[in-house]
C-alpha atoms as a PDB file:
ATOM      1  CA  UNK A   1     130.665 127.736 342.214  1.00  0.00           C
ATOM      2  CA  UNK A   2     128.762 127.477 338.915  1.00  0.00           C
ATOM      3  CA  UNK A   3     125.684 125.602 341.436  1.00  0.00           C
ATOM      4  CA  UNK A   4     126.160 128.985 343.648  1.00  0.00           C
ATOM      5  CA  UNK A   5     125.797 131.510 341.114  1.00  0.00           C
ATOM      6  CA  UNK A   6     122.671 129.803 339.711  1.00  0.00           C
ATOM      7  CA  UNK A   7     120.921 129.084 343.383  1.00  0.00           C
ATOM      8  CA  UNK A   8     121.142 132.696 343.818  1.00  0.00           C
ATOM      9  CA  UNK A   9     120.011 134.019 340.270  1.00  0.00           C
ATOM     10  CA  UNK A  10     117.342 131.953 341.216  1.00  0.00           C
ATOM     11  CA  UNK A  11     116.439 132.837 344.926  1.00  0.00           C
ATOM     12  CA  UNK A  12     116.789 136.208 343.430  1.00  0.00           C
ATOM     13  CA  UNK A  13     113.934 135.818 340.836  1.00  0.00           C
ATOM     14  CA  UNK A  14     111.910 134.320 343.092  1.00  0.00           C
ATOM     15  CA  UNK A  15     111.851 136.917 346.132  1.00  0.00           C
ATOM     16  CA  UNK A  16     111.648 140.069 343.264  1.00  0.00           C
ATOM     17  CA  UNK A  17     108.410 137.605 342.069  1.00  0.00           C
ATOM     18  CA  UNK A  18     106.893 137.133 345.674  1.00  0.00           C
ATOM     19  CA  UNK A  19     107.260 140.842 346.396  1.00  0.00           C
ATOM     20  CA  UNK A  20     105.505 141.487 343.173  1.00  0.00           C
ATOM     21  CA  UNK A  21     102.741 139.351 343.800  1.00  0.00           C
ATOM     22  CA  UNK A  22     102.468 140.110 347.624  1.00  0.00           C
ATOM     23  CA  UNK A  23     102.924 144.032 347.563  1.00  0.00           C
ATOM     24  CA  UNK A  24     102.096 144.746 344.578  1.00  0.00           C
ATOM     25  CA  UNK A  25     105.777 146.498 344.086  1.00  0.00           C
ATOM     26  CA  UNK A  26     108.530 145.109 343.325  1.00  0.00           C
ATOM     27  CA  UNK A  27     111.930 145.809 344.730  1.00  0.00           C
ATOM     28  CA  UNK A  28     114.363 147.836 342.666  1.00  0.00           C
ATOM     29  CA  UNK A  29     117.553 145.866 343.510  1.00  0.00           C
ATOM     30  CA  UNK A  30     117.964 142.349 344.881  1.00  0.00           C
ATOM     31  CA  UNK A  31     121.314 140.310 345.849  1.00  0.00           C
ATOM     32  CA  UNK A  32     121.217 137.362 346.920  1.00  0.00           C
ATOM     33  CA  UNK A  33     124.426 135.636 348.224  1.00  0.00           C
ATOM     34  CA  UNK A  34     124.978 132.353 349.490  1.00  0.00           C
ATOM     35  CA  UNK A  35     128.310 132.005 351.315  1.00  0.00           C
ATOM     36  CA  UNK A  36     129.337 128.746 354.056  1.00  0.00           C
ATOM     37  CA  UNK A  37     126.307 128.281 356.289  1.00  0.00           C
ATOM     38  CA  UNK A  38     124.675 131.550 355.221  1.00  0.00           C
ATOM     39  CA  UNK A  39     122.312 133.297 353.029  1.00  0.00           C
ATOM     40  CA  UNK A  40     121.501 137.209 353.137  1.00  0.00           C
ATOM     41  CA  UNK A  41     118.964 138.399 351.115  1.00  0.00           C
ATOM     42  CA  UNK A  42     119.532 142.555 350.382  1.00  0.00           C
ATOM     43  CA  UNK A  43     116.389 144.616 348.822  1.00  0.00           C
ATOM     44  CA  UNK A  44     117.291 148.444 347.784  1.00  0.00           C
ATOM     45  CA  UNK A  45     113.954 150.851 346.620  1.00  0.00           C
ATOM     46  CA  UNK A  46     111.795 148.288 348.046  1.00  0.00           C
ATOM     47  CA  UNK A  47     109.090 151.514 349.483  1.00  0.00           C
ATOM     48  CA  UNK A  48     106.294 152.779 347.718  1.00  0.00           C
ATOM     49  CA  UNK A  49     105.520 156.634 346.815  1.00  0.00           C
ATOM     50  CA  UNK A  50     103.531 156.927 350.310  1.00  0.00           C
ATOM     51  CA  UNK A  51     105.621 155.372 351.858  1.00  0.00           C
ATOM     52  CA  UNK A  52     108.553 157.780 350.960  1.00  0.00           C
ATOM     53  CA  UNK A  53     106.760 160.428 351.597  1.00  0.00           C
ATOM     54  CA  UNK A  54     105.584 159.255 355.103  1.00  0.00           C
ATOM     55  CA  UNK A  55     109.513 158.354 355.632  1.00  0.00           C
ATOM     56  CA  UNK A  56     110.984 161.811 355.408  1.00  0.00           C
ATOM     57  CA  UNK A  57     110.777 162.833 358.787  1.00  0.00           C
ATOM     58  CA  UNK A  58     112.221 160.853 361.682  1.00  0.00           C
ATOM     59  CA  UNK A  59     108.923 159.989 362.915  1.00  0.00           C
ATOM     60  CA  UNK A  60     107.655 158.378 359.568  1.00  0.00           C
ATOM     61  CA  UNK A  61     111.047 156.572 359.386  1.00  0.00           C
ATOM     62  CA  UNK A  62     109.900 155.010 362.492  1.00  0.00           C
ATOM     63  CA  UNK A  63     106.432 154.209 361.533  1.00  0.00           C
ATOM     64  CA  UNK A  64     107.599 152.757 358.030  1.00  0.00           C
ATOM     65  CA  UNK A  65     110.647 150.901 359.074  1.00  0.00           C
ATOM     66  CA  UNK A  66     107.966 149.549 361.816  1.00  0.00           C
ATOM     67  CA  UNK A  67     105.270 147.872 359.055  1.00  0.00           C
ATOM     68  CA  UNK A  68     108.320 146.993 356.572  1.00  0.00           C
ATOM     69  CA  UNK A  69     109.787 144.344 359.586  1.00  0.00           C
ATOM     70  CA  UNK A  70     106.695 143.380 360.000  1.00  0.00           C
ATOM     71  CA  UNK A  71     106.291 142.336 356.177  1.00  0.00           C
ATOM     72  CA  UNK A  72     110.137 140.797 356.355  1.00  0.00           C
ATOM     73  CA  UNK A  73     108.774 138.550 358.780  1.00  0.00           C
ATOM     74  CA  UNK A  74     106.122 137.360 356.709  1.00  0.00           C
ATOM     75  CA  UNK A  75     108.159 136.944 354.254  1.00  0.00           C
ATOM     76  CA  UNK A  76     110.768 134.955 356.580  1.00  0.00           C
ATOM     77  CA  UNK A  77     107.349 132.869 357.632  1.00  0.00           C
ATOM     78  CA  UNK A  78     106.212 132.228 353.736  1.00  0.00           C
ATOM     79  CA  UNK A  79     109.145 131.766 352.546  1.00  0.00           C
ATOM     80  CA  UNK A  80     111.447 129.451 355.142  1.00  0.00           C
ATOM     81  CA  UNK A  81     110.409 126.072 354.330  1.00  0.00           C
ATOM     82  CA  UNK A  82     110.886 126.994 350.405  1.00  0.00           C
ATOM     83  CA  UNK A  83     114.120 127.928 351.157  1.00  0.00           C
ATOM     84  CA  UNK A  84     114.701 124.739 353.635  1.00  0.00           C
ATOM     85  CA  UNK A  85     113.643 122.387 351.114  1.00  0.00           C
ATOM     86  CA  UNK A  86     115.521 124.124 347.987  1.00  0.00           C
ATOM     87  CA  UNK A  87     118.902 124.105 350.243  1.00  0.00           C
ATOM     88  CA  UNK A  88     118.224 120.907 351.686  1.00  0.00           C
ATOM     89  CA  UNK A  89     118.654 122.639 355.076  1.00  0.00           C
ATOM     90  CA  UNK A  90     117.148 123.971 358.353  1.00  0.00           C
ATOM     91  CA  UNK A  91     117.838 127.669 359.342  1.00  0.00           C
ATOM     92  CA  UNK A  92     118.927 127.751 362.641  1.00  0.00           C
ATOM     93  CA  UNK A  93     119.068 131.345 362.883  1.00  0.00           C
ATOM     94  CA  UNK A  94     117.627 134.351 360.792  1.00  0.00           C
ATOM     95  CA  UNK A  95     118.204 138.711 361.553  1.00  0.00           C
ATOM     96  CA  UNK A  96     116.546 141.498 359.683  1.00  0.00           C
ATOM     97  CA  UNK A  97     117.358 144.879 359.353  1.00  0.00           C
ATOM     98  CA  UNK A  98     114.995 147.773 357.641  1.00  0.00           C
ATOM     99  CA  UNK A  99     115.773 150.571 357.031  1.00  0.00           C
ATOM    100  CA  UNK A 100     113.615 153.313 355.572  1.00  0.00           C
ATOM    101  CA  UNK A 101     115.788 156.287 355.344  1.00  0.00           C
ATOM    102  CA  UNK A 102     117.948 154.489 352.858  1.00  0.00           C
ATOM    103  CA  UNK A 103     115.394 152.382 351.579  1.00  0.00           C
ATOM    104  CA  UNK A 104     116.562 149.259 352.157  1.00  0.00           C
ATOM    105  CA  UNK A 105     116.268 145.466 353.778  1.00  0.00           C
ATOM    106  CA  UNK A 106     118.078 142.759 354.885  1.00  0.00           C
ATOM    107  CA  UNK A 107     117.299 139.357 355.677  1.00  0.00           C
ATOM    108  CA  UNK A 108     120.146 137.143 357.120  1.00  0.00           C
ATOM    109  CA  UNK A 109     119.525 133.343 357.740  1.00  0.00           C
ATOM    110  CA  UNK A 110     122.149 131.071 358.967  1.00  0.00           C
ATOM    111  CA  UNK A 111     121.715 126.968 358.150  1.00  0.00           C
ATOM    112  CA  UNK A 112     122.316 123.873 360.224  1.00  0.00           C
ATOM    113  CA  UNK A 113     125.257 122.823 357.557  1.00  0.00           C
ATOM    114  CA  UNK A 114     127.765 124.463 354.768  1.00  0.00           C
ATOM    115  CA  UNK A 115     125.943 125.082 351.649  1.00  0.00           C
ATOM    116  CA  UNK A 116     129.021 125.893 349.717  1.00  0.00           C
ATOM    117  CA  UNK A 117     131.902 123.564 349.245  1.00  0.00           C
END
């Protein structure tokens, strides 16, 4: 438990970090939680001022929500084999979910083995 809780203090430093350096913003709120074969990854006030602004009609929502999945994929891309290696294994599966209105992501990844005993 005590190897759980410090895997995801640091996963959580590291994605607020790579955002930071990548974006040049920072998200707000991070959580990371590893549980069994799984690890989501939850961002809250990840958008910037524009991008808020653009978001508050439904078409913006669209447009935004649009260019943030494409940025969680990069991330998923950039950031995989780190998270591979630092596990000690492969993600089998991985879902995403962004959404503007409410400002928030989610990146779920599923591994090839338990990473919680």
């Amino acid at each position: 438990e005590r190897e759980r809780k410090r895997l995801q203090h640091e996963l959580k430093l590291y994605m607020e970090k790579y955002f930071k350096t990548k974006l040049g913003k920072g998200v707000d709120h991070t959580r990371v939680t590893i549980w069994e074969d799984l690890m989501i990854i939850r961002g809250q006030g990840f958008l910037t001022e524009p991008e808020k602004y653009i978001a508050s009609s439904a078409a913006g929502q669209e447009v935004v929500s649009s260019a943030r999945m494409h940025v969680a994929k990069q991330h998923s891309a950039d950031n995989t084999p780190y998270f591979e290696r630092l596990l000690q294994a492969q993600v089998l599966h991985e879902a995403f979910l962004v959404d503007a209105k409410k400002d928030f992501w989610l990146h779920v990844m599923v591994f090839d083995r338990v990473l919680t005993e």
